[in-house]
Protein backbone atom coordinates (compact mmCIF):
# COMPACT_ATOMS: atom_id res chain seq x y z
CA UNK A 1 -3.87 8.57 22.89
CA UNK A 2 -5.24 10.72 20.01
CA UNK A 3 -9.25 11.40 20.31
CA UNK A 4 -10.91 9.66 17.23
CA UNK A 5 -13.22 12.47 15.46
CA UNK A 6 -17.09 10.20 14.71
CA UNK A 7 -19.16 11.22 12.25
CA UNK A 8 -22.81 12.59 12.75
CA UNK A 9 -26.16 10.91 12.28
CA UNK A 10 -26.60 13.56 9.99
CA UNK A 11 -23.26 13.56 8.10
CA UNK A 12 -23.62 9.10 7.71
CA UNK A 13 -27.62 10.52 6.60
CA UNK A 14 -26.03 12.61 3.93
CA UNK A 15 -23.46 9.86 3.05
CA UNK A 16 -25.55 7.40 2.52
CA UNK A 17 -28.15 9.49 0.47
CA UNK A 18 -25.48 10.75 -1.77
CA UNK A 19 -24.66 7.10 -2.18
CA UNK A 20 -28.21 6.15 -2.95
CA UNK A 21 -28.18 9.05 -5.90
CA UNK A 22 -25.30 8.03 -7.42
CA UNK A 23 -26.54 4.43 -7.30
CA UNK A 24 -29.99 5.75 -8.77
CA UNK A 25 -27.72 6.88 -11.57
CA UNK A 26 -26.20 4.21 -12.61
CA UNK A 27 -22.59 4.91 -11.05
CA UNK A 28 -22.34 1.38 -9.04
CA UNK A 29 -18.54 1.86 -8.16
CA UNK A 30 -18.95 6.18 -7.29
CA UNK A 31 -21.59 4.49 -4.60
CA UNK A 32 -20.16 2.01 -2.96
CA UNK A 33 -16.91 4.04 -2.82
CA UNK A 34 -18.84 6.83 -1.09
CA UNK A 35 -20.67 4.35 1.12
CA UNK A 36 -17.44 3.52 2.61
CA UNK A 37 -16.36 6.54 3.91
CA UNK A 38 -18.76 6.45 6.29
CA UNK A 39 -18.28 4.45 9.62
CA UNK A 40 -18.51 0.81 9.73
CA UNK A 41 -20.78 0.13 12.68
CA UNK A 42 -18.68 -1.60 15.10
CA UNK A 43 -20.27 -4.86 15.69
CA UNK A 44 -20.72 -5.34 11.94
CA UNK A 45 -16.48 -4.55 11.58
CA UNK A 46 -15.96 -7.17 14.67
CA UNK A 47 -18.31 -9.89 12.53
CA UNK A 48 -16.56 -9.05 9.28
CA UNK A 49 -13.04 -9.52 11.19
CA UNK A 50 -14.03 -12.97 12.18
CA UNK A 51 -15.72 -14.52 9.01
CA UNK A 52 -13.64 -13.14 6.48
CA UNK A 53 -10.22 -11.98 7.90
CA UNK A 54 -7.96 -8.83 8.80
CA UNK A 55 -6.77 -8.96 5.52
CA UNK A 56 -9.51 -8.53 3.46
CA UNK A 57 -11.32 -5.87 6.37
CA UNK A 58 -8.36 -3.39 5.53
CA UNK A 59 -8.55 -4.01 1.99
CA UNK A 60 -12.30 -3.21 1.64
CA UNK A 61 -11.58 0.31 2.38
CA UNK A 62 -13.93 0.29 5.18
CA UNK A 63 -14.06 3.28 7.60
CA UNK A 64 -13.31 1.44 10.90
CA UNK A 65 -12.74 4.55 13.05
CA UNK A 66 -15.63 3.71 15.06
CA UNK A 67 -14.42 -0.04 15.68
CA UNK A 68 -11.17 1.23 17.02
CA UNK A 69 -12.93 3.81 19.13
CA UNK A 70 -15.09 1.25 20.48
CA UNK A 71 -12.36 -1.82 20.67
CA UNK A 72 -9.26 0.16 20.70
CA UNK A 73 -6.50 1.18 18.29
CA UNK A 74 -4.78 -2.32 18.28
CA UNK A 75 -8.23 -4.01 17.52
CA UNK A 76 -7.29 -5.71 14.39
CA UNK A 77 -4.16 -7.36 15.96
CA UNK A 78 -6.23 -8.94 18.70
């Protein structure tokens, strides 16, 4: 099974404050597009799963690696 690389406090820090800039100026869509490259907490990707669907979880463009780390790589089929 491949290893799934997580992302640092401090790298998620930097994400989100980049984010927070961009939002500051005025670039709505640059932020939340940044936002989501950071990790989706896992309990908050298992919630999303149930209330709104697979579907629409993978389209978000969420990044779920730390879901499958913490549920497994066939998480989203369960």
């Amino acid at each position: 099974m491949p290893q799934i690389e997580t992302m640092t406090l401090e790298e998620k820090l930097d994400i989100a404050c980049r984010s927070a800039a961009l939002r500051k100026a005025g670039d709505e869509e640059g932020a939340s597009r940044l936002l989501r490259t950071a990790p989706m907490p896992p309990y908050l990707a298992k919630i999303y799963k149930e209330k709104v669907g697979v579907k629409q979880l993978i389209e978000s463009g969420w990044n779920l690696s730390e879901a499958e780390a913490e549920f497994g790589p066939d998480w989203l089929n369960k």
